[in-house]
Protein backbone atom coordinates (compact mmCIF):
# COMPACT_ATOMS: atom_id res chain seq x y z
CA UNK A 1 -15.78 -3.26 -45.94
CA UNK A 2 -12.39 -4.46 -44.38
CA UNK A 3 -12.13 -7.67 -43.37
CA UNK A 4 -11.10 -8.30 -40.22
CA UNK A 5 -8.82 -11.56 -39.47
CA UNK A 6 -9.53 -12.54 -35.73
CA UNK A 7 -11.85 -14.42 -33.58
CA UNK A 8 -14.78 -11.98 -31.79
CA UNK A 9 -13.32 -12.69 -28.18
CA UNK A 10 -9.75 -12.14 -29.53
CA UNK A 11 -7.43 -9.43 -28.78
CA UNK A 12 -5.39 -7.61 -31.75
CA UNK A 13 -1.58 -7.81 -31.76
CA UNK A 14 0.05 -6.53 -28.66
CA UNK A 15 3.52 -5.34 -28.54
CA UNK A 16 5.25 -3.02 -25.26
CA UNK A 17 8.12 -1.71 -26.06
CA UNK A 18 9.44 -0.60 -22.70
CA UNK A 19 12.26 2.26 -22.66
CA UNK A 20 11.24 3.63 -25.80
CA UNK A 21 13.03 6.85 -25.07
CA UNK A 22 15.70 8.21 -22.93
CA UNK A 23 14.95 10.94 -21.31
CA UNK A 24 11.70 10.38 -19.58
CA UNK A 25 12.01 8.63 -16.10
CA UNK A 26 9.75 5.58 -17.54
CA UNK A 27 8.75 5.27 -21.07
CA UNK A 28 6.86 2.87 -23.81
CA UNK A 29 5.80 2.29 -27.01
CA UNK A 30 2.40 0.35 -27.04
CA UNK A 31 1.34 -1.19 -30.03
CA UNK A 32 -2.30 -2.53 -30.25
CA UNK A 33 -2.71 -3.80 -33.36
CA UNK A 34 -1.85 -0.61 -35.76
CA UNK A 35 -2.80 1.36 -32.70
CA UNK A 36 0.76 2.88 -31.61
CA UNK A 37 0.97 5.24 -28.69
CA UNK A 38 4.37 7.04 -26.84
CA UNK A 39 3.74 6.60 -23.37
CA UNK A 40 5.93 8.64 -21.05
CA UNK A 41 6.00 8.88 -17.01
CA UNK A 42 8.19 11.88 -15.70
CA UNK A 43 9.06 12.45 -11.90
CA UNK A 44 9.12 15.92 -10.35
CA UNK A 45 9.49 17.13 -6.82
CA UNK A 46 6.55 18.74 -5.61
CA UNK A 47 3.01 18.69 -5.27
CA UNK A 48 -0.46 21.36 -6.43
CA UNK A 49 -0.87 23.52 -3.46
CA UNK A 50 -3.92 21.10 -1.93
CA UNK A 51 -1.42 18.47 -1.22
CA UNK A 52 1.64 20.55 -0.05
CA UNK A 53 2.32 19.94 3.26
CA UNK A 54 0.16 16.71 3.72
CA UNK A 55 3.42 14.02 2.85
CA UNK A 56 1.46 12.70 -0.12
CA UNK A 57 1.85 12.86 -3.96
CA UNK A 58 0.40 13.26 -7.34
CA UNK A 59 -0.12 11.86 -10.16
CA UNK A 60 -1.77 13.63 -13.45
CA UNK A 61 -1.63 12.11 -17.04
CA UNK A 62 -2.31 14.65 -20.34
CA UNK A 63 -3.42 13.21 -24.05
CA UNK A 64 -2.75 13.96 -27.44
CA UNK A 65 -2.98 13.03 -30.69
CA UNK A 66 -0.50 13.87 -33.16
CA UNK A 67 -1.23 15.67 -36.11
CA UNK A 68 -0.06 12.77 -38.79
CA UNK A 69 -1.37 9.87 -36.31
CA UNK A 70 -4.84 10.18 -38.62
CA UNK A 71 -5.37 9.85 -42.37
CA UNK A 72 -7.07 13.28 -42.32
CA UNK A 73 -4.31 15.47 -40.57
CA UNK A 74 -5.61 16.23 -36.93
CA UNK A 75 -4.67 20.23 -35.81
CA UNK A 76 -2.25 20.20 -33.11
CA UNK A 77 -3.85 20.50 -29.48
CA UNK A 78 -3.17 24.88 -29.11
CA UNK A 79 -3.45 26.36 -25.67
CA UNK A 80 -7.20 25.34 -25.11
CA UNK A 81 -7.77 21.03 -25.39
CA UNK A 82 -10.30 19.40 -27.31
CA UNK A 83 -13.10 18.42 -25.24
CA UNK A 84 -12.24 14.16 -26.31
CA UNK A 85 -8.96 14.82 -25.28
CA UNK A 86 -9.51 16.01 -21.60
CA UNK A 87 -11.79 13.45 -20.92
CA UNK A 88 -9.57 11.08 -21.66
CA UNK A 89 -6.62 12.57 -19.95
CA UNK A 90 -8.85 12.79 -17.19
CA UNK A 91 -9.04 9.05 -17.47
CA UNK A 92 -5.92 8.38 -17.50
CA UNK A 93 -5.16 9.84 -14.37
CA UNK A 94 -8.07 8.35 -12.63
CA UNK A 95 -7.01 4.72 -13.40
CA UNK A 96 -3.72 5.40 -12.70
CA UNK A 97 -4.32 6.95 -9.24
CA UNK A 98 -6.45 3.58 -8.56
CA UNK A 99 -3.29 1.37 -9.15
CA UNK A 100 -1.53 3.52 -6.51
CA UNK A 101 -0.75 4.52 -2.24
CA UNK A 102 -0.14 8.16 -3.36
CA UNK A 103 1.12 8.37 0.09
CA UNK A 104 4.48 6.02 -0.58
CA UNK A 105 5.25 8.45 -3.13
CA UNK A 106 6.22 11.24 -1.10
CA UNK A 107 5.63 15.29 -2.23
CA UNK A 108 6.44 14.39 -5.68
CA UNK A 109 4.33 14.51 -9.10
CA UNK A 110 4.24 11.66 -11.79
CA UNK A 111 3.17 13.86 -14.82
CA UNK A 112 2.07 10.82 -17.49
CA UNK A 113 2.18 11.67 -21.11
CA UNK A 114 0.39 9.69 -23.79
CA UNK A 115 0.71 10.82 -27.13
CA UNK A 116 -0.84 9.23 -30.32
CA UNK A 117 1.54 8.51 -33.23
CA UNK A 118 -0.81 6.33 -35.06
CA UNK A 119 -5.11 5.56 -34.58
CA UNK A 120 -6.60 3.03 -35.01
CA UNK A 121 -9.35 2.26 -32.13
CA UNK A 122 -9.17 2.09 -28.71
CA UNK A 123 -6.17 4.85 -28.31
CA UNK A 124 -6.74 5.93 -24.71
CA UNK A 125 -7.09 1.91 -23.60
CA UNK A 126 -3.91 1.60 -24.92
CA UNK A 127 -2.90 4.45 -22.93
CA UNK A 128 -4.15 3.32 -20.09
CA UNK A 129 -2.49 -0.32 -20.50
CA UNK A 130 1.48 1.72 -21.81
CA UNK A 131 1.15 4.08 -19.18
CA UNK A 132 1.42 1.90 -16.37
CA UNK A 133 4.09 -0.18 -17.61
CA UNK A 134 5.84 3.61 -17.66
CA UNK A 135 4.87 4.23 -14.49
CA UNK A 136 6.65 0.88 -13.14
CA UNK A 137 9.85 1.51 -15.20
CA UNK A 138 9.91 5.03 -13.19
CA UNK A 139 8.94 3.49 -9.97
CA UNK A 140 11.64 0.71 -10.68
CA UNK A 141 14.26 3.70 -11.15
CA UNK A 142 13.58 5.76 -8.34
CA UNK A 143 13.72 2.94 -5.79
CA UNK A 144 17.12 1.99 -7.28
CA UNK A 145 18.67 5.24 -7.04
CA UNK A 146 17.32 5.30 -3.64
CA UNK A 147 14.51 8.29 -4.29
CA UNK A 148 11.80 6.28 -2.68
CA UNK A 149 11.63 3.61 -0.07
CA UNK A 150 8.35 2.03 -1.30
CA UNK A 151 6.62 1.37 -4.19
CA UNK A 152 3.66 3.39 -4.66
CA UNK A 153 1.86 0.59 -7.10
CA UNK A 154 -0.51 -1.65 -5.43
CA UNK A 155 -2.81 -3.02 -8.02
CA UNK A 156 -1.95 -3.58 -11.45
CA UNK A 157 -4.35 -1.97 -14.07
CA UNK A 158 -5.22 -2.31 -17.87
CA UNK A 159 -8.11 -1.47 -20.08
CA UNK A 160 -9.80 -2.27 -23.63
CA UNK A 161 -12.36 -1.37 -25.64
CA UNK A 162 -15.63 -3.96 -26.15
CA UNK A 163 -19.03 -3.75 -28.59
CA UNK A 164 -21.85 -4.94 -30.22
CA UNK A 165 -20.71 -5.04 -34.12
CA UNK A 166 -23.74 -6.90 -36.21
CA UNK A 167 -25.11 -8.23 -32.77
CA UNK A 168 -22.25 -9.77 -31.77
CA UNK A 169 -20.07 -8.90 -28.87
CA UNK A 170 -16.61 -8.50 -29.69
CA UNK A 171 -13.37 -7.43 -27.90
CA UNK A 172 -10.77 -4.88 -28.59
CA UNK A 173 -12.14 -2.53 -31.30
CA UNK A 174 -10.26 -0.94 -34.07
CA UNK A 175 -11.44 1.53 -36.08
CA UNK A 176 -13.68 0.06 -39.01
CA UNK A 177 -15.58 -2.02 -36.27
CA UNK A 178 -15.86 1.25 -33.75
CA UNK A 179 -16.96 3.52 -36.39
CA UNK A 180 -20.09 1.42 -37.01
CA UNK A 181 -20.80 -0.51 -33.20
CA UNK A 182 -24.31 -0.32 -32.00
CA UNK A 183 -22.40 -0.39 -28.66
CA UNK A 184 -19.01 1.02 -27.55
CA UNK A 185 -17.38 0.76 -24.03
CA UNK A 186 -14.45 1.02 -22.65
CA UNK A 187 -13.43 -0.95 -19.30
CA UNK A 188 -10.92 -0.63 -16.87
CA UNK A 189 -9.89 -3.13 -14.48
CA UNK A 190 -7.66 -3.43 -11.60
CA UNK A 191 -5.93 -6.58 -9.66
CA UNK A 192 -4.34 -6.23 -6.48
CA UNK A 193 -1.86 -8.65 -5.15
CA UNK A 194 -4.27 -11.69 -3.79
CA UNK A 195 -5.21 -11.52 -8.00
CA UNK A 196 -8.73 -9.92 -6.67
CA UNK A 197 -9.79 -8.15 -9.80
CA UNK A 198 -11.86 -4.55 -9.39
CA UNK A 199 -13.52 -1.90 -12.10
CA UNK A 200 -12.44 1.43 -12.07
CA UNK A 201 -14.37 2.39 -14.79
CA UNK A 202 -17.09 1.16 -17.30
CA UNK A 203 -18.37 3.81 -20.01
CA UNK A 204 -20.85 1.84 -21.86
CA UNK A 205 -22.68 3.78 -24.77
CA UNK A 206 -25.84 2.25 -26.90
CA UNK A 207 -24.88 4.46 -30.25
CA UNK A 208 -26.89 2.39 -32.86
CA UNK A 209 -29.03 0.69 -30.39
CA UNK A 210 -29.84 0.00 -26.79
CA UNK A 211 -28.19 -3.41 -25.05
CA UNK A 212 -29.15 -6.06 -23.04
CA UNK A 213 -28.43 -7.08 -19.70
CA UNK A 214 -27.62 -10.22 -21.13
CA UNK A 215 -24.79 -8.02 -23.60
CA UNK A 216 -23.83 -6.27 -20.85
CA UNK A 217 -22.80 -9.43 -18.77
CA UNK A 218 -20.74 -10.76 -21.88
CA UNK A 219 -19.03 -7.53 -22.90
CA UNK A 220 -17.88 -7.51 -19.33
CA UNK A 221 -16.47 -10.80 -19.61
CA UNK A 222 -14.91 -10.14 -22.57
CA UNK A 223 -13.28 -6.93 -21.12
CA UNK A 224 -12.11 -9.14 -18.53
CA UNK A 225 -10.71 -11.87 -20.47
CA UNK A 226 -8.66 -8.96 -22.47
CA UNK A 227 -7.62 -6.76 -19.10
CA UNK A 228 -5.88 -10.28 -17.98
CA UNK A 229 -4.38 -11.27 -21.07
CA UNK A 230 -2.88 -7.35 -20.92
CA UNK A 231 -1.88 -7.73 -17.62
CA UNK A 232 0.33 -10.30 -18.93
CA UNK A 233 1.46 -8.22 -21.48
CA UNK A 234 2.60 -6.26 -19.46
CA UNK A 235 4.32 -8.29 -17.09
CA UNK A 236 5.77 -9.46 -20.13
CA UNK A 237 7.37 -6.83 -20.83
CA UNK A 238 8.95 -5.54 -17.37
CA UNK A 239 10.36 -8.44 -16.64
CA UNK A 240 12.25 -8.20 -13.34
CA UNK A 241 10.59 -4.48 -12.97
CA UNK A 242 7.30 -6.39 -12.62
CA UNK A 243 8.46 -6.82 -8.75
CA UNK A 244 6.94 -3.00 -7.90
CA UNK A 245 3.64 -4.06 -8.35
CA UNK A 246 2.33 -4.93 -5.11
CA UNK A 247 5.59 -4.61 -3.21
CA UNK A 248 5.08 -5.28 0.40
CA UNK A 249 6.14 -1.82 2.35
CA UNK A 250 9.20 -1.88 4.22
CA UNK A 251 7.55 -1.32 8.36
CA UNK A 252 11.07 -0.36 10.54
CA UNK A 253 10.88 -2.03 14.13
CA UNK A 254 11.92 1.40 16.68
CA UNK A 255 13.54 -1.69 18.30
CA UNK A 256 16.83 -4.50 17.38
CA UNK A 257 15.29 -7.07 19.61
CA UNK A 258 15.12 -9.97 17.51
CA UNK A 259 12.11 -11.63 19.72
CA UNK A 260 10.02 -8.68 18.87
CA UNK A 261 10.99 -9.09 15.08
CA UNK A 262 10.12 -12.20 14.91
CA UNK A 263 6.89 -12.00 16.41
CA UNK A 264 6.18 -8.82 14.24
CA UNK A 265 7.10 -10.57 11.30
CA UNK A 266 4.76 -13.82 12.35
CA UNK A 267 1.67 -11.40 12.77
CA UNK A 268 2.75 -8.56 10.10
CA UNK A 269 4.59 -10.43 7.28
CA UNK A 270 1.47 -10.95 4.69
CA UNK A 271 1.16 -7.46 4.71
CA UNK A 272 4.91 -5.83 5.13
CA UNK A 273 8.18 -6.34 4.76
CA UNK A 274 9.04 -6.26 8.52
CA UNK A 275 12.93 -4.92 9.23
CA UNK A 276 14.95 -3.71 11.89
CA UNK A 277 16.96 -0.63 12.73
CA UNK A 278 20.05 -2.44 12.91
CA UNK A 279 19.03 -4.03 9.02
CA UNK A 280 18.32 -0.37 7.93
CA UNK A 281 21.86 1.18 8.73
CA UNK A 282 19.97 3.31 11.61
CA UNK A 283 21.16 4.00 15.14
CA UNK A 284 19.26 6.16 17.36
CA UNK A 285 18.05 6.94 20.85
CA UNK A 286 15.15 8.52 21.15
CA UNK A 287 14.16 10.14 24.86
CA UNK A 288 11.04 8.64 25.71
CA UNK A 289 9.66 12.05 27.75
CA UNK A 290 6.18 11.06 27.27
CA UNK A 291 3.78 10.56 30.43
CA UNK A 292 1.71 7.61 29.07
CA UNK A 293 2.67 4.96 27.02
CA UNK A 294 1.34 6.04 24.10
CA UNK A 295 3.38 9.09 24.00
CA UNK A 296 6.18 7.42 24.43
CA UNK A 297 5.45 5.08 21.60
CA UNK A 298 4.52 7.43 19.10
CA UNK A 299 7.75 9.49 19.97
CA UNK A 300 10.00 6.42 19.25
CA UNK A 301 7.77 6.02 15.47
CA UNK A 302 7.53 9.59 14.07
CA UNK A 303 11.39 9.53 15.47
CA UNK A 304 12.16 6.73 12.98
CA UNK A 305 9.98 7.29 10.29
CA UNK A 306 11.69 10.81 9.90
CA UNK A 307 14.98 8.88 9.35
CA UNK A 308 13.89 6.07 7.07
CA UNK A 309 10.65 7.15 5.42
CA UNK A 310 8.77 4.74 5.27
CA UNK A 311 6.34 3.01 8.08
CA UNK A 312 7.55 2.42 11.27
CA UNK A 313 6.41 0.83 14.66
CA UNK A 314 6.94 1.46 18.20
CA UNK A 315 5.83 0.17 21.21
CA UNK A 316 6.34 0.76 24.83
CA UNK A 317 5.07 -1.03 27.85
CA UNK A 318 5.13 -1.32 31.52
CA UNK A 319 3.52 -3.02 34.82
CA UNK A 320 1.02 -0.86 36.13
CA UNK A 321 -0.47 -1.19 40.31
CA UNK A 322 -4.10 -0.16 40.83
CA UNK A 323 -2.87 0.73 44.39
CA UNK A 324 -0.19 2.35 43.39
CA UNK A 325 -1.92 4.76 41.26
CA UNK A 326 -1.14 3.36 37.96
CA UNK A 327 2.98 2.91 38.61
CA UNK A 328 5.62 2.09 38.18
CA UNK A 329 4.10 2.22 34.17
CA UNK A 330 5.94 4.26 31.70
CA UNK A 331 9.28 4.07 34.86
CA UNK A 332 8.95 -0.01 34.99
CA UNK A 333 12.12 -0.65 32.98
CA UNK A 334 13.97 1.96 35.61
CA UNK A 335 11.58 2.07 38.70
CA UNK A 336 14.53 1.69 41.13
CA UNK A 337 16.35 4.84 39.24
CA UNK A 338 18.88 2.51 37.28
CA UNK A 339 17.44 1.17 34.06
CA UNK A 340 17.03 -2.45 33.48
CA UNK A 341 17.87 -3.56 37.50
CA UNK A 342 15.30 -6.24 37.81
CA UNK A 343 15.79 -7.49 40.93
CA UNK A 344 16.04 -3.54 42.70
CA UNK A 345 12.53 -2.99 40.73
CA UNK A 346 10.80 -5.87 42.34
CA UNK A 347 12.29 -5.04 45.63
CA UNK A 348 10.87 -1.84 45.89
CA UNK A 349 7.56 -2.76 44.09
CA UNK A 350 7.15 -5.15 47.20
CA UNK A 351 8.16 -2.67 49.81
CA UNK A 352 5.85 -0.05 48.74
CA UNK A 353 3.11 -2.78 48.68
CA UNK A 354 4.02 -4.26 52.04
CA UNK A 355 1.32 -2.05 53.86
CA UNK A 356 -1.06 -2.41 51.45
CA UNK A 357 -4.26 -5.16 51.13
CA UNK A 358 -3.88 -8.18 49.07
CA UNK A 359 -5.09 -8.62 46.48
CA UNK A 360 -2.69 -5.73 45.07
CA UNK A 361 -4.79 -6.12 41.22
CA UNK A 362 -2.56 -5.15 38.29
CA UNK A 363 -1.90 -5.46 34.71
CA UNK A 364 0.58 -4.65 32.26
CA UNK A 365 -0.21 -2.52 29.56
CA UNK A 366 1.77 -1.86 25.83
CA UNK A 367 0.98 0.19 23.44
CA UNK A 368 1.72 0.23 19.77
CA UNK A 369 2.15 3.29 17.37
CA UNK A 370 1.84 2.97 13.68
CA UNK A 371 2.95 5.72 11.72
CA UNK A 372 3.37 5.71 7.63
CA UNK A 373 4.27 9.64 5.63
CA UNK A 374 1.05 10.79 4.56
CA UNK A 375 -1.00 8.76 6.97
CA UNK A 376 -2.26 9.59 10.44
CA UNK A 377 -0.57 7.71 12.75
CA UNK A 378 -2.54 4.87 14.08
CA UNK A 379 -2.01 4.03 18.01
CA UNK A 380 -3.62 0.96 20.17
CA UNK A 381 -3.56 -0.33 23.62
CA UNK A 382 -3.40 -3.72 24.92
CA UNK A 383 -3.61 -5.38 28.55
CA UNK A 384 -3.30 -8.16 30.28
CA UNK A 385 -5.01 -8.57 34.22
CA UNK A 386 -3.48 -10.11 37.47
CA UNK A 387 -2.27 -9.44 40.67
CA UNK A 388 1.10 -8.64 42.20
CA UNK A 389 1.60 -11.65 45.10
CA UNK A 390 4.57 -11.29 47.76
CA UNK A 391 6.77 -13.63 47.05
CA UNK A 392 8.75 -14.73 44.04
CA UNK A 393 7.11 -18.10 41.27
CA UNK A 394 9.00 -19.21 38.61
CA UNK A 395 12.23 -19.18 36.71
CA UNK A 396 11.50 -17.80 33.52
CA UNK A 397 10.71 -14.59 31.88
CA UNK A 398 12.10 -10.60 32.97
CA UNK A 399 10.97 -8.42 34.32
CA UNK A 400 8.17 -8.34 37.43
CA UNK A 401 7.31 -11.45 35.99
CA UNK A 402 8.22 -13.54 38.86
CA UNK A 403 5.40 -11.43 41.31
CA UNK A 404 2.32 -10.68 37.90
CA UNK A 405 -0.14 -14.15 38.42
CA UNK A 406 -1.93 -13.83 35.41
CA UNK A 407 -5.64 -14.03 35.65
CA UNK A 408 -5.50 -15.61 32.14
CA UNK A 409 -3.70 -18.18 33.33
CA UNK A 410 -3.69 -18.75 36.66
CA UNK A 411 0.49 -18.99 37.15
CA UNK A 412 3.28 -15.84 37.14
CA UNK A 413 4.56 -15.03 33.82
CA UNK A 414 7.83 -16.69 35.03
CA UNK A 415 6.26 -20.06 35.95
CA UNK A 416 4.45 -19.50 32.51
CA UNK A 417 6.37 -21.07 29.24
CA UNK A 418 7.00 -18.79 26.23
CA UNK A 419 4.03 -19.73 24.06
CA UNK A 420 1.42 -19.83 26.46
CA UNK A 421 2.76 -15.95 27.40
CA UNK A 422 2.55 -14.86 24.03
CA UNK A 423 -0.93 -15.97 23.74
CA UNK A 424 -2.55 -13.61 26.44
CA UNK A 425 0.43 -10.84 26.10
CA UNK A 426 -0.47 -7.52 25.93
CA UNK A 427 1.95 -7.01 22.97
CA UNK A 428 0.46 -9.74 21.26
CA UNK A 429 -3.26 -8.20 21.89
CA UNK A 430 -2.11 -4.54 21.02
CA UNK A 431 -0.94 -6.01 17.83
CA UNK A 432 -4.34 -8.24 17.21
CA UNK A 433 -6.02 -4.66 17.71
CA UNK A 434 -3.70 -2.77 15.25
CA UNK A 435 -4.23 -5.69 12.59
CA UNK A 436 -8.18 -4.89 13.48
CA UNK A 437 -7.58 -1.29 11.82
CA UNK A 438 -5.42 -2.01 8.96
CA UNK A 439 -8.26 -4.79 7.80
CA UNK A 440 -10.48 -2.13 8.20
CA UNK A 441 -8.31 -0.08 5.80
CA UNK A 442 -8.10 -2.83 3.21
């Protein structure tokens, strides 16, 4: 019987050899101990005819072993597969499409290659574990060369083999302990960017025996003790590529007003990369045509994201008089017919109030469009409540500010400082309701 020269808990020799060959977008060589697999990631424009259309990609993996990668010469994979080496292409692809926001990728297809040059135990872990590193290296590429805005890659994934050999539970099996293990299993694990660790898949198989719960719990451990010691690996060997895993997405602002970038990037930043247009090279005007304010704001978004490609956010708000019907709302900015004339909007919002009952009860109103390719857009409505009074309170602020008492807080937005505004805004409560939906995403 062959010895074998390692500790049960220990993994076997692990070498990555990252852009193994040339042609490939992303390639490896993975070497687990005499385990050696050719790992290749290749980009093509496109999607299968279910996805066309929908502003999503793909990503599919195919297996094979190579006819001298066994003592015993192994026949060449013709037209139809062997049924071993489906399933595990089939795996592939699964825990590869768990690492990833197919939707960042655009209509393109990752085809993943694995093929086995040598076996020795655990082959498609190892394929698992060298295919993503591909993947990254392709990522890496086409977000240099400007391809894709994002990184598709948000979770980091690895996988190894575990089993019961002579009643004990051991990690990472090669061949001579496989070929006799009263339990095999191979695990796959995930961890996203807080380092939250997730399955994708556990096949556990009793072949000589049935296991315990009590094995169970400690080949898990140990096939999480080896997923995070490949994860290093890994990182290992990408080096500054390592940075598309988890990759906050780039969100555009339809907007260069550095107040509202700021405040986006206070309530946004932990989950994007918050920019302008004026930071993104973009300059464009956008009629704003809609009748509501959610029109308008999702006009302004799927307007930018059609530029840049990535997520984008747009908001639009207004002041909007019960007695008046709902104006001057989605016209606030240019009530008076000139845009931005503050003092001519108040004027006339007082005139055509003048005949009119107090209290004249109002609020102002924003609402925020989310849109991301591949997603349905995601729009939300915030308000804050007052009254319009007749004369003129305070020094600060824009706007009708001077005439809205806030029922929140019982002065005008003008007499109001800039903090306790923000607090009860109805930009700041649209947002709180669009960060509502994306945790309910998560």
């Amino acid at each position: 019987m062959e010895t074998i020269n390692r500790a049960a808990d220990e993994l076997r020799m692990v070498r990555i050899l990252p852009d193994y060959t040339e042609m490939a977008t992303g390639s490896v060589l993975i070497c687990c101990g005499r385990t050696k697999v050719i790992c290749t990631a290749s980009v093509q424009e496109g999607v299968p005819g279910f996805l066309r259309g929908k502003g999503k990609g793909w990503l599919t993996a195919e297996y094979a072993m190579l006819p001298g990668s066994t003592p015993q010469r192994k026949a060449r994979d013709g037209v139809k597969k062997d049924g071993r080496g489906v399933e595990i292409q089939r795996l592939i692809g699964r825990s590869l499409r768990a690492a990833c926001d197919l939707t960042r990728l655009g209509e393109r297809t990752v085809y993943i290659d694995c093929d086995v040059i040598q076996a020795d135990g655990g082959t498609r872990t190892a394929s698992i574990t060298g295919a993503f590193v591909a993947l990254c290296i392709a990522v890496d590429r086409l977000m240099a060369e400007g391809a894709l805005a994002d990184s598709p890659i948000i979770r980091q994934v690895a996988a190894v083999s575990a089993g019961v050999i002579d009643d004990v539970c051991t990690l990472d099996l090669e061949y001579a302990q496989d070929s006799r293990a009263q339990v095999d299993m191979n695990i796959v694990m995930t961890r996203d960017g807080k380092g939250q660790l997730g399955f994708v898949e556990v096949q556990g198989t009793g072949e000589g025996r049935c296991y315990t719960r009590a094995e169970l719990d400690r080949l898990l451990a140990l096939g999480e003790k080896g997923c995070l010691e490949l994860m290093q690996a890994q990182l290992d060997a990408l080096g500054s590529r390592a940075e598309v895993i988890c990759k906050k997405p780039k969100l555009v602002l339809a907007s260069n007003n550095f107040g509202k970038l700021r405040e986006l990037k206070q309530l946004l930043g932990d989950r994007f990369d918050v920019r302008s247009m004026r930071e993104m090279g973009v300059e464009m005007d956008v009629e704003e045509n809609g009748e509501t304010f959610e029109e308008n704001a999702l006009i302004k978004a799927k307007a930018l994201m059609d530029v840049v490609n990535c997520a984008t956010l747009a908001d639009d708000s207004g002041l909007c008089v019960d007695q008046l019907g709902g104006r001057p709302g989605v016209h606030s900015a240019r009530y008076c017919g000139v845009h931005g004339d503050d003092e001519a909007n108040n004027q006339l919002l007082l005139k055509e109030l003048a005949d009119k009952p107090a209290p004249h009860k109002a609020h102002y109103g924003a609402a925020v469009a989310l849109c991301r390719p591949g997603r349905e857009p995601v729009t939300v409505y915030g308000r804050c409540d007052g009254e319009i009074i007749g004369e003129y309170r305070g020094e600060g602020g824009f706007g009708y500010d001077p005439l809205f008492l806030s029922d929140d807080l019982g002065v005008t937005f003008a007499e109001a400082d800039a903090e306790a505004k923000n607090g009860v805004s109805h930009r700041a409560r649209a947002i709180a309701k669009l960060i509502d939906v994306l945790e309910g995403e998560a």
